[in-house]
C-alpha atoms as a PDB file:
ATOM      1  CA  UNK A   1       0.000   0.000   0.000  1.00  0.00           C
ATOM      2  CA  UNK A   2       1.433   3.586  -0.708  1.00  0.00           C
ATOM      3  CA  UNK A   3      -0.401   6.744  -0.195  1.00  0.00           C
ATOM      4  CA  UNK A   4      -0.224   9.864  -2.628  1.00  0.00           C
ATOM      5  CA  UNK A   5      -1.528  13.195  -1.655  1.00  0.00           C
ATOM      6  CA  UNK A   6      -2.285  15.940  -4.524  1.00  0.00           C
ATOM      7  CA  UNK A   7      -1.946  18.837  -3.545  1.00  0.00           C
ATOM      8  CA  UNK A   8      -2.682  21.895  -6.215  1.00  0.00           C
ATOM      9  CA  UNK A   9      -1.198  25.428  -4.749  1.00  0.00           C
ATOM     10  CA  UNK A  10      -3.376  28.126  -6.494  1.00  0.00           C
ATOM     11  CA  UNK A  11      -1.219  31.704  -6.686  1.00  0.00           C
ATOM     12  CA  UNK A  12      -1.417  35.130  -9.479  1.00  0.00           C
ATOM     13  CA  UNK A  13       0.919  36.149 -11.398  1.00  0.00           C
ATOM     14  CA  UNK A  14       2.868  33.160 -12.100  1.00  0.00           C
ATOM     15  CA  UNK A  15       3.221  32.622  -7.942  1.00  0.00           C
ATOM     16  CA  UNK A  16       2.517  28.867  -7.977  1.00  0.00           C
ATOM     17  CA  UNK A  17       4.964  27.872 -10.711  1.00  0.00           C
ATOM     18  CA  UNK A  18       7.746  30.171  -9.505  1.00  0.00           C
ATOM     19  CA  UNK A  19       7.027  28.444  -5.891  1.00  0.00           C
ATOM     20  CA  UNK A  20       7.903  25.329  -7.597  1.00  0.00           C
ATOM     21  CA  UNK A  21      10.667  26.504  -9.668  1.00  0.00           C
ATOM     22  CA  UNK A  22      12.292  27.958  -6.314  1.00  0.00           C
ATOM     23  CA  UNK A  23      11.767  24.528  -4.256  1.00  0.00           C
ATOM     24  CA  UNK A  24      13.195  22.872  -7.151  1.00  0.00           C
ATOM     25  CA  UNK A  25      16.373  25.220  -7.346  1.00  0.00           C
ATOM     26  CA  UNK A  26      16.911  24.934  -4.075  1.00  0.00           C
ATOM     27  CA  UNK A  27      17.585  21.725  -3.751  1.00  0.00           C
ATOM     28  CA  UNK A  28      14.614  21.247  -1.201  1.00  0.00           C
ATOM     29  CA  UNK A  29      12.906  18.647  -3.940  1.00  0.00           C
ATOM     30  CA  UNK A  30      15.508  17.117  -4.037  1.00  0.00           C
ATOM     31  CA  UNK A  31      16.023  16.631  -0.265  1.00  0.00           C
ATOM     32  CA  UNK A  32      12.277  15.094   0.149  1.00  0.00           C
ATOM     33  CA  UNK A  33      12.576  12.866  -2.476  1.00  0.00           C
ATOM     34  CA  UNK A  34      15.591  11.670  -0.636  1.00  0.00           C
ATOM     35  CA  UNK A  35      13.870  11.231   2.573  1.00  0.00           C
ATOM     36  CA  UNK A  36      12.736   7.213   3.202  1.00  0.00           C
ATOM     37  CA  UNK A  37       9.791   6.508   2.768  1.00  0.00           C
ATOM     38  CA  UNK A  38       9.216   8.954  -0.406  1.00  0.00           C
ATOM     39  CA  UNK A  39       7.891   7.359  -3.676  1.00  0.00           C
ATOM     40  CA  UNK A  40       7.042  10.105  -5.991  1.00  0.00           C
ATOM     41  CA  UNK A  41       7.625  14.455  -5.319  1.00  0.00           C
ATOM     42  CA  UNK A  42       6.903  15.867  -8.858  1.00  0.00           C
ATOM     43  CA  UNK A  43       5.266  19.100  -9.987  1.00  0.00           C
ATOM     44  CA  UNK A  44       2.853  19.591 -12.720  1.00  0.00           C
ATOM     45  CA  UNK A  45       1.393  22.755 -14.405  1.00  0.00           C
ATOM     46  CA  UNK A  46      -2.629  22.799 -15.309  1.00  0.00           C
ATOM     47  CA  UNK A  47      -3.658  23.436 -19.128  1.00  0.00           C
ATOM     48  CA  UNK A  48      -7.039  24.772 -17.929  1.00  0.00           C
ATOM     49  CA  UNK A  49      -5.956  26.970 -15.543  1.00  0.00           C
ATOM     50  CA  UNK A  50      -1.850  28.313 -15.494  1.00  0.00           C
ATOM     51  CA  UNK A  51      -2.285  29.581 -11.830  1.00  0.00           C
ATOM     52  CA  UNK A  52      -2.385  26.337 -10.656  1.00  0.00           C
ATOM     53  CA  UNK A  53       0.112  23.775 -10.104  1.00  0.00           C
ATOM     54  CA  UNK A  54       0.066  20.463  -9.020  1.00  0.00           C
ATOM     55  CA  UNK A  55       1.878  18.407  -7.077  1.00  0.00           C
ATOM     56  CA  UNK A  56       1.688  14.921  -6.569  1.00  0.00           C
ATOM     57  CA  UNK A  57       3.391  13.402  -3.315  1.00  0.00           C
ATOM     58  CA  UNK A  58       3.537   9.583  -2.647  1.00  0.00           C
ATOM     59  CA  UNK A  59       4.998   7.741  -0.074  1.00  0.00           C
ATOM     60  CA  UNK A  60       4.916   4.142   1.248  1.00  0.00           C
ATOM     61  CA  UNK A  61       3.255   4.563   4.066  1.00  0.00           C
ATOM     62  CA  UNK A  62       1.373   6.825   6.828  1.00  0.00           C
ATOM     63  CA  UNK A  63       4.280   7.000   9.373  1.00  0.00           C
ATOM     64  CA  UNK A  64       6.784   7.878   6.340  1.00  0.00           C
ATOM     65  CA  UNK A  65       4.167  10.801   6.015  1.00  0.00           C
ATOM     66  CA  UNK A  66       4.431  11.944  10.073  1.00  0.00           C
ATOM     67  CA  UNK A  67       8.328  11.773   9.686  1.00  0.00           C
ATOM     68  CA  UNK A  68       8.139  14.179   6.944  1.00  0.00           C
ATOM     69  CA  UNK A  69       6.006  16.728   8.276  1.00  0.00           C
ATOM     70  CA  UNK A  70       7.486  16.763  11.908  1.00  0.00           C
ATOM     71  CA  UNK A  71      10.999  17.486   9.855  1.00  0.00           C
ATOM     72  CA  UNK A  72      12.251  21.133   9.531  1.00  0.00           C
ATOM     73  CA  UNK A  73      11.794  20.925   5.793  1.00  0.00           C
ATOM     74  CA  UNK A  74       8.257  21.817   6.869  1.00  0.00           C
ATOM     75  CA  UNK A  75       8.876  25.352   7.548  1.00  0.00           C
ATOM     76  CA  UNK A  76      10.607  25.791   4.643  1.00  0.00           C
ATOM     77  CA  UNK A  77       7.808  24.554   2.446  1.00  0.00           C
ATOM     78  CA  UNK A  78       5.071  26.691   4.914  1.00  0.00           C
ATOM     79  CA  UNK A  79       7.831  29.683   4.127  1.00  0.00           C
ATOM     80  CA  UNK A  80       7.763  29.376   0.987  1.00  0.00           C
ATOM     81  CA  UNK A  81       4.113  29.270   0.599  1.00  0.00           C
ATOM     82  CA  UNK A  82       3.734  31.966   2.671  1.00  0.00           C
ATOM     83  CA  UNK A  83       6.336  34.048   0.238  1.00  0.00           C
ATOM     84  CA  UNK A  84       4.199  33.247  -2.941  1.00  0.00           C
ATOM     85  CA  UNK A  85       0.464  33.712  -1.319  1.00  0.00           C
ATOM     86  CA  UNK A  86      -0.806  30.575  -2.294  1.00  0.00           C
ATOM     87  CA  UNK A  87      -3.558  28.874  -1.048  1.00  0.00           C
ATOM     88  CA  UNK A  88      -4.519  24.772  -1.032  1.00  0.00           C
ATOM     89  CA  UNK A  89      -6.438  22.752  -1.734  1.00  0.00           C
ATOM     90  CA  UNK A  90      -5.450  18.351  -1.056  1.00  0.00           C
ATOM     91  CA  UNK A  91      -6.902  15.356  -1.683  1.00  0.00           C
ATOM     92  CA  UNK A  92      -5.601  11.986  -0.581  1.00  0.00           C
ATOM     93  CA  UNK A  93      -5.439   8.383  -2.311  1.00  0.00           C
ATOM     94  CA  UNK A  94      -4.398   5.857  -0.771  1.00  0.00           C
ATOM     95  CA  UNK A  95      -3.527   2.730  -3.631  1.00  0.00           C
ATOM     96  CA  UNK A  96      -5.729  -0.665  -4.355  1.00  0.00           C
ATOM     97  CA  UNK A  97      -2.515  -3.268  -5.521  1.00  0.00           C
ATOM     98  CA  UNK A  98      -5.793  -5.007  -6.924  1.00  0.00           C
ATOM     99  CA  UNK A  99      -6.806  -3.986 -10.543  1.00  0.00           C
ATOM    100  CA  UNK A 100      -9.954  -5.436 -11.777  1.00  0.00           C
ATOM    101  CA  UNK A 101      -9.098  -6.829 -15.327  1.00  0.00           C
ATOM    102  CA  UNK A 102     -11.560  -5.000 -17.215  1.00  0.00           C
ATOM    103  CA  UNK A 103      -9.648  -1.973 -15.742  1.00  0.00           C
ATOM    104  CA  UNK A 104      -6.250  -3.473 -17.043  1.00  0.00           C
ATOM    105  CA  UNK A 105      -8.078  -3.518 -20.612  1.00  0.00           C
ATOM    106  CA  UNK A 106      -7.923   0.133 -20.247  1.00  0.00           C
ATOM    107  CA  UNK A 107      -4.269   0.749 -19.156  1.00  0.00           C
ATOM    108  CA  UNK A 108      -1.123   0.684 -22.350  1.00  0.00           C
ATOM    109  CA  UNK A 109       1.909  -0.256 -21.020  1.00  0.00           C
END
């Protein structure tokens, strides 16, 4: 079982991509998706909507999760946030290992 949060930080003016640009410069994505227990830190930019950008955060489990945010990378992130203006919203998934097979008819490796 893993569990991936989205999380999609809404800014103006180009705030929410250069908030990831900056914690991708800084070497701060870099340092979560070192930290055990991390599966997946990647950013993604909306088509719909350019003020938006995604993020998709997975880990393997719950308590990988707990480490993470009681770690001081935390208030970086929250400073970070803070410097942009963005606001959140999150929604949480946590994975099924068991895909039907008329689901796998769906999916192209």
């Amino acid at each position: 079982m893993s569990i991936t949060v989205n999380l999609r930080y809404k800014g103006e003016n180009g705030a929410a991509t250069a908030f990831a640009k900056e914690m991708i410069s800084s070497g701060t994505v870099e340092v979560i998706r070192n930290e055990a227990g991390n599966l997946r830190y990647e950013y993604y930019t909306s088509f719909d909507d350019p003020e938006t950008v995604l993020l998709i955060d997975s880990w393997e489990s719950q308590e990988a999760i707990d480490i993470h945010h009681a770690s001081p990378m935390m208030a970086t992130i929250a400073a970070l946030r803070e410097k942009y203006d963005l606001h959140m919203s999150v929604e949480r998934f946590v994975s099924d290992e068991n895909i039907s097979e008329k689901d796998k008819a769906f999916i192209r490796k």
